[in-house]
PDB file of N, CA and C in Angstrom:
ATOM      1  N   UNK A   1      -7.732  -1.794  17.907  1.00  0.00           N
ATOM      2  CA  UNK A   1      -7.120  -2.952  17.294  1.00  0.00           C
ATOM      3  C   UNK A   1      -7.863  -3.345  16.019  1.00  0.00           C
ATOM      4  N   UNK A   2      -9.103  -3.194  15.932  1.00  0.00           N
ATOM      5  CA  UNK A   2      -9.610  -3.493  15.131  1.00  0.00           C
ATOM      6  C   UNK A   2      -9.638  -2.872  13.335  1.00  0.00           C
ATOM      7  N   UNK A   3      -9.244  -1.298  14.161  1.00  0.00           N
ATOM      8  CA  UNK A   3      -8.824  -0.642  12.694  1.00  0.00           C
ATOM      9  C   UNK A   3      -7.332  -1.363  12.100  1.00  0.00           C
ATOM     10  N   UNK A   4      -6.600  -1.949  12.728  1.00  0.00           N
ATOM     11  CA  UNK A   4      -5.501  -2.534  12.349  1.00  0.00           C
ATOM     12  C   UNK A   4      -5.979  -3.782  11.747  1.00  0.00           C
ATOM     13  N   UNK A   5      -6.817  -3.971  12.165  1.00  0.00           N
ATOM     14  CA  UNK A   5      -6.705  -5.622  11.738  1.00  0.00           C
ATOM     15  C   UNK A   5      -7.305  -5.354  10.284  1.00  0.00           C
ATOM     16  N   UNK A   6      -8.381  -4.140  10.025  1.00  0.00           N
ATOM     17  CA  UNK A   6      -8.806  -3.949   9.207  1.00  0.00           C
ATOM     18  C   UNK A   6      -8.039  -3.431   7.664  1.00  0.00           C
ATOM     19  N   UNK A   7      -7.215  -2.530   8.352  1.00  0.00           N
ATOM     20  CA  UNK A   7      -5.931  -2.072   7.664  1.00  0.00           C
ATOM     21  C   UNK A   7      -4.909  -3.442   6.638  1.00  0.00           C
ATOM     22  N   UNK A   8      -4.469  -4.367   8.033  1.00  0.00           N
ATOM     23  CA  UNK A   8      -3.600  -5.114   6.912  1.00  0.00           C
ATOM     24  C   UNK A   8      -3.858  -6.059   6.344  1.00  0.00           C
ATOM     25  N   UNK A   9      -5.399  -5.935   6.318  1.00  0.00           N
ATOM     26  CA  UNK A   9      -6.162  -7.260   5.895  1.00  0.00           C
ATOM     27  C   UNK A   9      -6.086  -6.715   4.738  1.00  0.00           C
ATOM     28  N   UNK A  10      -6.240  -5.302   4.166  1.00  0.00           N
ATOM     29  CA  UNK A  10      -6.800  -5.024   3.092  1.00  0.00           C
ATOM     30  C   UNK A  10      -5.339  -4.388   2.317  1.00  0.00           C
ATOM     31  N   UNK A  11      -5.217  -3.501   2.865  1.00  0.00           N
ATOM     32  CA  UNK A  11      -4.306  -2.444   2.403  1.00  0.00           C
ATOM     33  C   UNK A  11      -3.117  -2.251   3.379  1.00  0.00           C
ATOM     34  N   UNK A  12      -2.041  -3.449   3.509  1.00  0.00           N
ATOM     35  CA  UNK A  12      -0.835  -3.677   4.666  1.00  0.00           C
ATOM     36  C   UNK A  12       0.228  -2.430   4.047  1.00  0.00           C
ATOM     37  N   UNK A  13       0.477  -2.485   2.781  1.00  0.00           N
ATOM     38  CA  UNK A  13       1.538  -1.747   2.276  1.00  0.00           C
ATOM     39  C   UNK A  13       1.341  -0.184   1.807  1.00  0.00           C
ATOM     40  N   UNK A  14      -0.026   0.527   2.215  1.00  0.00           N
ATOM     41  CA  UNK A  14      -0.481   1.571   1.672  1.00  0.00           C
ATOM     42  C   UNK A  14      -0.856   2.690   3.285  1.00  0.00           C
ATOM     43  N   UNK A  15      -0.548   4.066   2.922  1.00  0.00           N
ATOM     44  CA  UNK A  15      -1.058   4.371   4.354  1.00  0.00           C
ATOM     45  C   UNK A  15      -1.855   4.441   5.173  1.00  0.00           C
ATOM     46  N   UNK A  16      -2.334   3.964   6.404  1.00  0.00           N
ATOM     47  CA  UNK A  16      -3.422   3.491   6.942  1.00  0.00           C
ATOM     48  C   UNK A  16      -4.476   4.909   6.503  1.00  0.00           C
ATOM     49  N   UNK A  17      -5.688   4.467   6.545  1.00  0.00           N
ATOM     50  CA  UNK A  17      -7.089   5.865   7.130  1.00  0.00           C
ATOM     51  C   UNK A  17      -6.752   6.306   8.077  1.00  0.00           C
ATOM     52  N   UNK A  18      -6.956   5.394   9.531  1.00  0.00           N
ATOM     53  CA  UNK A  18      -6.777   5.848  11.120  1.00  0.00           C
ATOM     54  C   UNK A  18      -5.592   5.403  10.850  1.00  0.00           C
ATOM     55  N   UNK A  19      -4.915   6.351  12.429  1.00  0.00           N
ATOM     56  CA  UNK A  19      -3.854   6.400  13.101  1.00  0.00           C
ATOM     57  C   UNK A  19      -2.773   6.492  12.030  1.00  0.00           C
ATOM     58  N   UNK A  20      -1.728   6.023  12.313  1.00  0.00           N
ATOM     59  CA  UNK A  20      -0.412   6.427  11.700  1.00  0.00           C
ATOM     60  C   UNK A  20       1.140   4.895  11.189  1.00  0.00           C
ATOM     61  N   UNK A  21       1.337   5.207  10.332  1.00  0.00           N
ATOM     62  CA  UNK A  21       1.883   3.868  10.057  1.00  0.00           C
ATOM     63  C   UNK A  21       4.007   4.331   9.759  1.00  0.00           C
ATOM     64  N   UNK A  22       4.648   4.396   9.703  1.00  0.00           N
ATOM     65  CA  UNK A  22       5.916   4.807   9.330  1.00  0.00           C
ATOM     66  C   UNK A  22       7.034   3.691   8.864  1.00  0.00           C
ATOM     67  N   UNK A  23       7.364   3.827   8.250  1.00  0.00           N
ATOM     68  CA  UNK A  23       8.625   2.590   7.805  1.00  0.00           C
ATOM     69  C   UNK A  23       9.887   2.882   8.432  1.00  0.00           C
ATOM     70  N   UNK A  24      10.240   1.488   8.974  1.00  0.00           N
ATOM     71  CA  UNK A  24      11.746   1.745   9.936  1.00  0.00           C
ATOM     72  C   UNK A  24      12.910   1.820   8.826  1.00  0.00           C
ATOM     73  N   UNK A  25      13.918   2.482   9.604  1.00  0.00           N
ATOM     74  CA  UNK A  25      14.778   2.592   9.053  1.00  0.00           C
ATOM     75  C   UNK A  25      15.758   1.848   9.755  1.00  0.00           C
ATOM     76  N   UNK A  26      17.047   2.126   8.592  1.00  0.00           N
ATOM     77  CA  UNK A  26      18.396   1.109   9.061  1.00  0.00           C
ATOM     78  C   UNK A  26      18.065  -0.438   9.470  1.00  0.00           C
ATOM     79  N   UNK A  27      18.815  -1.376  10.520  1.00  0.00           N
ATOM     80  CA  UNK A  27      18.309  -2.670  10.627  1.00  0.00           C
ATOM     81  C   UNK A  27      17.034  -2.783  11.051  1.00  0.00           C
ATOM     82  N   UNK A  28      16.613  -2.033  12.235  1.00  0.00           N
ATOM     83  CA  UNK A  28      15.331  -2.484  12.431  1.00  0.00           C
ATOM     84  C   UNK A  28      14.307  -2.708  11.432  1.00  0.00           C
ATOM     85  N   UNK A  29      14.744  -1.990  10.125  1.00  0.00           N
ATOM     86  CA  UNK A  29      13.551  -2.103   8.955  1.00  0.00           C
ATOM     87  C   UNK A  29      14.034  -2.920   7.985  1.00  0.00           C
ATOM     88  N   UNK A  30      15.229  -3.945   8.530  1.00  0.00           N
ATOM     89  CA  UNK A  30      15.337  -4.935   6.899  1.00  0.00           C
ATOM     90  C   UNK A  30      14.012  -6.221   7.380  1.00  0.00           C
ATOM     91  N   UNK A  31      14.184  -6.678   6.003  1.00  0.00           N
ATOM     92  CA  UNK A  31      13.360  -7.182   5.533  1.00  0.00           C
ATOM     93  C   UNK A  31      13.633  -8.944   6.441  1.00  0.00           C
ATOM     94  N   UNK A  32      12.597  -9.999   7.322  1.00  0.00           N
ATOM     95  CA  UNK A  32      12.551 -11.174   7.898  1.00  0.00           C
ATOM     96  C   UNK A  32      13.389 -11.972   6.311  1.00  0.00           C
ATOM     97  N   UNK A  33      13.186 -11.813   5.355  1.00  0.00           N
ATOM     98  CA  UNK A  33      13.375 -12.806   4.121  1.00  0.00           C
ATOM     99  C   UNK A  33      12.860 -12.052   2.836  1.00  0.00           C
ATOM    100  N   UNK A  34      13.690 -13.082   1.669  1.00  0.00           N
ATOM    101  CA  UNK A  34      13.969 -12.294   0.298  1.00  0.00           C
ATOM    102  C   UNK A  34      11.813 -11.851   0.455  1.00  0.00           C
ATOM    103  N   UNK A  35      11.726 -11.086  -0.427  1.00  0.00           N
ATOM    104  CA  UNK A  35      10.482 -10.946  -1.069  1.00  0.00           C
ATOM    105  C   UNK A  35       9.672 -10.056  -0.045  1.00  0.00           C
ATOM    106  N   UNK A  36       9.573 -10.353   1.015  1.00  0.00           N
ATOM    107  CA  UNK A  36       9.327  -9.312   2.115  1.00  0.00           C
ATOM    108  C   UNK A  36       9.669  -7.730   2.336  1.00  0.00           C
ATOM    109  N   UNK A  37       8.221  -7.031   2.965  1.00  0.00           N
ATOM    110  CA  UNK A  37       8.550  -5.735   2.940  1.00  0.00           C
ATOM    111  C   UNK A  37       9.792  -5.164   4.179  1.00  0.00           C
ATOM    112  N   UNK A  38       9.990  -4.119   3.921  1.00  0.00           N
ATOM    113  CA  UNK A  38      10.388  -3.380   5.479  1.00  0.00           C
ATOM    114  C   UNK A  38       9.747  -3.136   6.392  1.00  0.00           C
ATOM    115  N   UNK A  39       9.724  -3.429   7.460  1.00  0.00           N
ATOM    116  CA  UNK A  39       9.084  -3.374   8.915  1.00  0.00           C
ATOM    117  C   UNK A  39       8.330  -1.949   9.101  1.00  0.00           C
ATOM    118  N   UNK A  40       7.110  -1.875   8.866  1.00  0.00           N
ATOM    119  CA  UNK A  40       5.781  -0.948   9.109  1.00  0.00           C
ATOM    120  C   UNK A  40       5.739  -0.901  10.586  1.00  0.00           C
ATOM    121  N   UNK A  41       5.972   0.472  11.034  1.00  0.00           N
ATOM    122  CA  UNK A  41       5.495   0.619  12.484  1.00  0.00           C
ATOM    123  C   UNK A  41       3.977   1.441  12.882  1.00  0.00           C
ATOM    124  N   UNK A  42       3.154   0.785  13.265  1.00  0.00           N
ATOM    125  CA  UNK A  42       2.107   1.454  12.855  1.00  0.00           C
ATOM    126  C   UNK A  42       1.127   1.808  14.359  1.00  0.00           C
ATOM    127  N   UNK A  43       1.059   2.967  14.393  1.00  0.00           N
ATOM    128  CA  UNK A  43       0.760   3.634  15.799  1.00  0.00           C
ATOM    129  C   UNK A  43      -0.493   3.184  15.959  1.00  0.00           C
ATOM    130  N   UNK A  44      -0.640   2.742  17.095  1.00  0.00           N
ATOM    131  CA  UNK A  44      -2.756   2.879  17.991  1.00  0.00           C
ATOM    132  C   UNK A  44      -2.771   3.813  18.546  1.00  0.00           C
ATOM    133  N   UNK A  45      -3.487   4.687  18.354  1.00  0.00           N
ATOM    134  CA  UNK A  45      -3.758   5.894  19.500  1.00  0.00           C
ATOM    135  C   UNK A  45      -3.686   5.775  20.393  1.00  0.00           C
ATOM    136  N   UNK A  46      -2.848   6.374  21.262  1.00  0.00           N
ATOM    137  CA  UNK A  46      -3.209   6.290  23.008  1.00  0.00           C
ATOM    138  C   UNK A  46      -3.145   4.621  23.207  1.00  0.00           C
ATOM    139  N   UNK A  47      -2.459   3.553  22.561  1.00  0.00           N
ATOM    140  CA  UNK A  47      -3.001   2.226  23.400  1.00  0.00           C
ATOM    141  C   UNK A  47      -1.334   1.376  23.008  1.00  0.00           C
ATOM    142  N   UNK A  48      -0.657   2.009  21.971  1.00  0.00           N
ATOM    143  CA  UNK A  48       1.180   1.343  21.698  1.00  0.00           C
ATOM    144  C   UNK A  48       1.384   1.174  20.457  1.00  0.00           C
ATOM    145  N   UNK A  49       1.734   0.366  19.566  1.00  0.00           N
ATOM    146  CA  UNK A  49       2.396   0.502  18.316  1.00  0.00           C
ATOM    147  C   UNK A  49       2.237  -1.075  17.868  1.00  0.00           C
ATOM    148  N   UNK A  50       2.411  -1.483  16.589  1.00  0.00           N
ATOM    149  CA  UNK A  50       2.762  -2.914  16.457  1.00  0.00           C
ATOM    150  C   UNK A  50       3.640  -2.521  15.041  1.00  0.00           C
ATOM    151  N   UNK A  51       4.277  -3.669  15.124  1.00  0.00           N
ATOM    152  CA  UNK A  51       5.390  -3.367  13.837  1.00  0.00           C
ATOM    153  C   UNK A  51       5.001  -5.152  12.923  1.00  0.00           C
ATOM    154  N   UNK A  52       4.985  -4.734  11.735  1.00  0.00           N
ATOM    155  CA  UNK A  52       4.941  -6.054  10.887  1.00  0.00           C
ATOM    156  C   UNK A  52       5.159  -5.734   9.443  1.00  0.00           C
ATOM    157  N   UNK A  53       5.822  -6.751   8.981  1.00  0.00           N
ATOM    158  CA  UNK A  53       6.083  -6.850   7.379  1.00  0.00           C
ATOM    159  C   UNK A  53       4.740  -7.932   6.629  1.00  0.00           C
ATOM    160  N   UNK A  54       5.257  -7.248   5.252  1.00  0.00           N
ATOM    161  CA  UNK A  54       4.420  -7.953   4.678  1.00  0.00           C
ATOM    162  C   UNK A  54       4.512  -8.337   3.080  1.00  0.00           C
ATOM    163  N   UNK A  55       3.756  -9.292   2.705  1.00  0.00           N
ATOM    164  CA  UNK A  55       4.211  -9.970   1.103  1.00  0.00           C
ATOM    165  C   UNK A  55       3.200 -10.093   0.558  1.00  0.00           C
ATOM    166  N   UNK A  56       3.442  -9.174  -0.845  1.00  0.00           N
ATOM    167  CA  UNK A  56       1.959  -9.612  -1.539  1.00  0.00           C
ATOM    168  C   UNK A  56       1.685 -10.954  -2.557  1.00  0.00           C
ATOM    169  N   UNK A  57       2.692 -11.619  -2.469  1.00  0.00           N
ATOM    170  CA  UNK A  57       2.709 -12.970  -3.117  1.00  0.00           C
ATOM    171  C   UNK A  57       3.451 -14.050  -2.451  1.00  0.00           C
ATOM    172  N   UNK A  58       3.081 -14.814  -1.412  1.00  0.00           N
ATOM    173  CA  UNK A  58       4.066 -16.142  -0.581  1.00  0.00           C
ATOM    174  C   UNK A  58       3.213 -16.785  -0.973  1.00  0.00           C
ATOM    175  N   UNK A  59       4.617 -17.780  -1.372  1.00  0.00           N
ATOM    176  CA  UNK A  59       4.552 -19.815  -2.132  1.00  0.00           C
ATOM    177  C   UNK A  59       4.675 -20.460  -0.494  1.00  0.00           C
ATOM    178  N   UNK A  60       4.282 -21.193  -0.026  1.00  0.00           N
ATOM    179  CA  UNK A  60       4.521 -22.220   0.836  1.00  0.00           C
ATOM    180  C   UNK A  60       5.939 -23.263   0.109  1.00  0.00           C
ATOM    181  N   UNK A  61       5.331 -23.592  -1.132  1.00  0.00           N
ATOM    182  CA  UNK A  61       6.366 -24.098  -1.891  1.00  0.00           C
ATOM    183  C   UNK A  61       6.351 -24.047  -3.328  1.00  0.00           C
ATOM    184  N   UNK A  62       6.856 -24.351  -4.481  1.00  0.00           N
ATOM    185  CA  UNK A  62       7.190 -24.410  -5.611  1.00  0.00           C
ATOM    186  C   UNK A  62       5.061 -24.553  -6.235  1.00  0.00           C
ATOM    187  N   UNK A  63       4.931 -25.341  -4.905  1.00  0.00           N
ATOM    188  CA  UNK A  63       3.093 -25.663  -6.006  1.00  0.00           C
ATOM    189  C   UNK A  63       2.365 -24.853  -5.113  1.00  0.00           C
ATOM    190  N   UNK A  64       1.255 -24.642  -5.452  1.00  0.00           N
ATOM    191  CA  UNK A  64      -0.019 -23.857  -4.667  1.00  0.00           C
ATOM    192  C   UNK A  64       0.027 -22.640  -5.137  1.00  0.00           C
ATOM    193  N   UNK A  65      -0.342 -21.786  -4.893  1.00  0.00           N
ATOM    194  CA  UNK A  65      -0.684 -20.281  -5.806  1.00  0.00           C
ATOM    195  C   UNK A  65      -0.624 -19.267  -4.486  1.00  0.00           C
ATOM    196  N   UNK A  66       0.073 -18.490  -4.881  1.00  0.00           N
ATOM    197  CA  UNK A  66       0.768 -17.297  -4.177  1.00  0.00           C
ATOM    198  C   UNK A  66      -0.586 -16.661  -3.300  1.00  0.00           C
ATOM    199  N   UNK A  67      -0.400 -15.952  -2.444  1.00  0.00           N
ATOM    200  CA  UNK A  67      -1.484 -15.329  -1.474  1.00  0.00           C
ATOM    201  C   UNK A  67      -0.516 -14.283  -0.587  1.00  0.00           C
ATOM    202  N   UNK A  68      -0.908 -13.249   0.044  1.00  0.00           N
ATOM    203  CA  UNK A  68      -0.735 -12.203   0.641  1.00  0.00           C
ATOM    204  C   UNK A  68      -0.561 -12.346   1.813  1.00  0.00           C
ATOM    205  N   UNK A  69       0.422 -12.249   2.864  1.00  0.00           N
ATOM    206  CA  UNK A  69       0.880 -12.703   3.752  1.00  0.00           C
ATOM    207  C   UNK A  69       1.179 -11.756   4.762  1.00  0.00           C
ATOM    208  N   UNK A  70       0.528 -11.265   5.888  1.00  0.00           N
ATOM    209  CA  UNK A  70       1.012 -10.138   7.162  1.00  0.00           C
ATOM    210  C   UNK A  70       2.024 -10.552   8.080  1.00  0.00           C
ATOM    211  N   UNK A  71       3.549 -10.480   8.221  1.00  0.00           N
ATOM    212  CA  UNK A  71       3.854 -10.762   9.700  1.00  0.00           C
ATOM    213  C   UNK A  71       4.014 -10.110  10.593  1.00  0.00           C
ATOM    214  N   UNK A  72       3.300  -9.971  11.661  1.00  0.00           N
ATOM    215  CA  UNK A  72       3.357  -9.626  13.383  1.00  0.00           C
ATOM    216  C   UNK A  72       4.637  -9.729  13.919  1.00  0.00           C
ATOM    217  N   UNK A  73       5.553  -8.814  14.114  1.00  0.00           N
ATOM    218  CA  UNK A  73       6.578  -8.376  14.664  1.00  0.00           C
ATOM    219  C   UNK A  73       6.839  -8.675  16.137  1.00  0.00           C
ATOM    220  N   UNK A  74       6.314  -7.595  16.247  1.00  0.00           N
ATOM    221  CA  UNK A  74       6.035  -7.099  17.527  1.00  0.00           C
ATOM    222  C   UNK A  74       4.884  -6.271  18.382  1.00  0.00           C
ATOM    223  N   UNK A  75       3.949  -6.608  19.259  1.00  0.00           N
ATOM    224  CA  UNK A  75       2.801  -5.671  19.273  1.00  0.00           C
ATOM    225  C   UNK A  75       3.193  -5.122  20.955  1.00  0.00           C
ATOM    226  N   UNK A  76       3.473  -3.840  20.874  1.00  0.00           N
ATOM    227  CA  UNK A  76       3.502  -3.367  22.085  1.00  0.00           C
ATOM    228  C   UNK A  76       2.547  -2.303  22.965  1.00  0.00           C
ATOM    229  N   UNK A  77       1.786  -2.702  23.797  1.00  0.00           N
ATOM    230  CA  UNK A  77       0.434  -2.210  23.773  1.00  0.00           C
ATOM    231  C   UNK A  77       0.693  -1.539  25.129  1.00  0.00           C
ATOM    232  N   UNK A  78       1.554  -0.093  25.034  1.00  0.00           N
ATOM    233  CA  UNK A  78       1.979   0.171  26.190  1.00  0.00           C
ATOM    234  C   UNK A  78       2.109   2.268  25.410  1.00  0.00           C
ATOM    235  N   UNK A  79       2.113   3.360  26.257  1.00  0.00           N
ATOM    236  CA  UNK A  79       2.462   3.900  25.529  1.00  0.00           C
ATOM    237  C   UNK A  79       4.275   4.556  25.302  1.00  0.00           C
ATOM    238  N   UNK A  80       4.674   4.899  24.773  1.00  0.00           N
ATOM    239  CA  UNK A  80       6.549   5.408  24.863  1.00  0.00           C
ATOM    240  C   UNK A  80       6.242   5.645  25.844  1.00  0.00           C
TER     241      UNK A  80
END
């Protein structure tokens, strides 16, 4: 878990070092909202998958200054 956490802290939209990351296709991979990526499914070895999008610039609102944003999908910690 920890290489993940490490992953989309830094580099969410690029391909992981460890393990394995893939972009969904068709609906499962549209986007939660405008500006948002397509749904990253990104393998743990031997332990399940978690899927999350992500934004490299979210406003809360019109003021404050943009920041980089991960969302957590789904984490399924089981294997197929």
């Amino acid at each position: 878990m920890q290489q993940f956490y490490d992953h989309v802290a830094h580099t969410p939209g690029t391909p992981p070092l460890v393990n394995s990351a893939v972009i969904l296709r068709g609906k499962a991979g549209e986007p939660k909202f405008p500006g948002a990526s397509r749904t990253i499914h990104y393998e743990i070895s031997g332990a399940g998958r978690i899927d999350y999008q992500f934004v490299n610039e979210f406003r809360v609102a019109d003021v404050g200054d943009p920041h980089p944003v991960v969302l957590i999908l789904t984490i399924h910690l089981s294997s197929h």
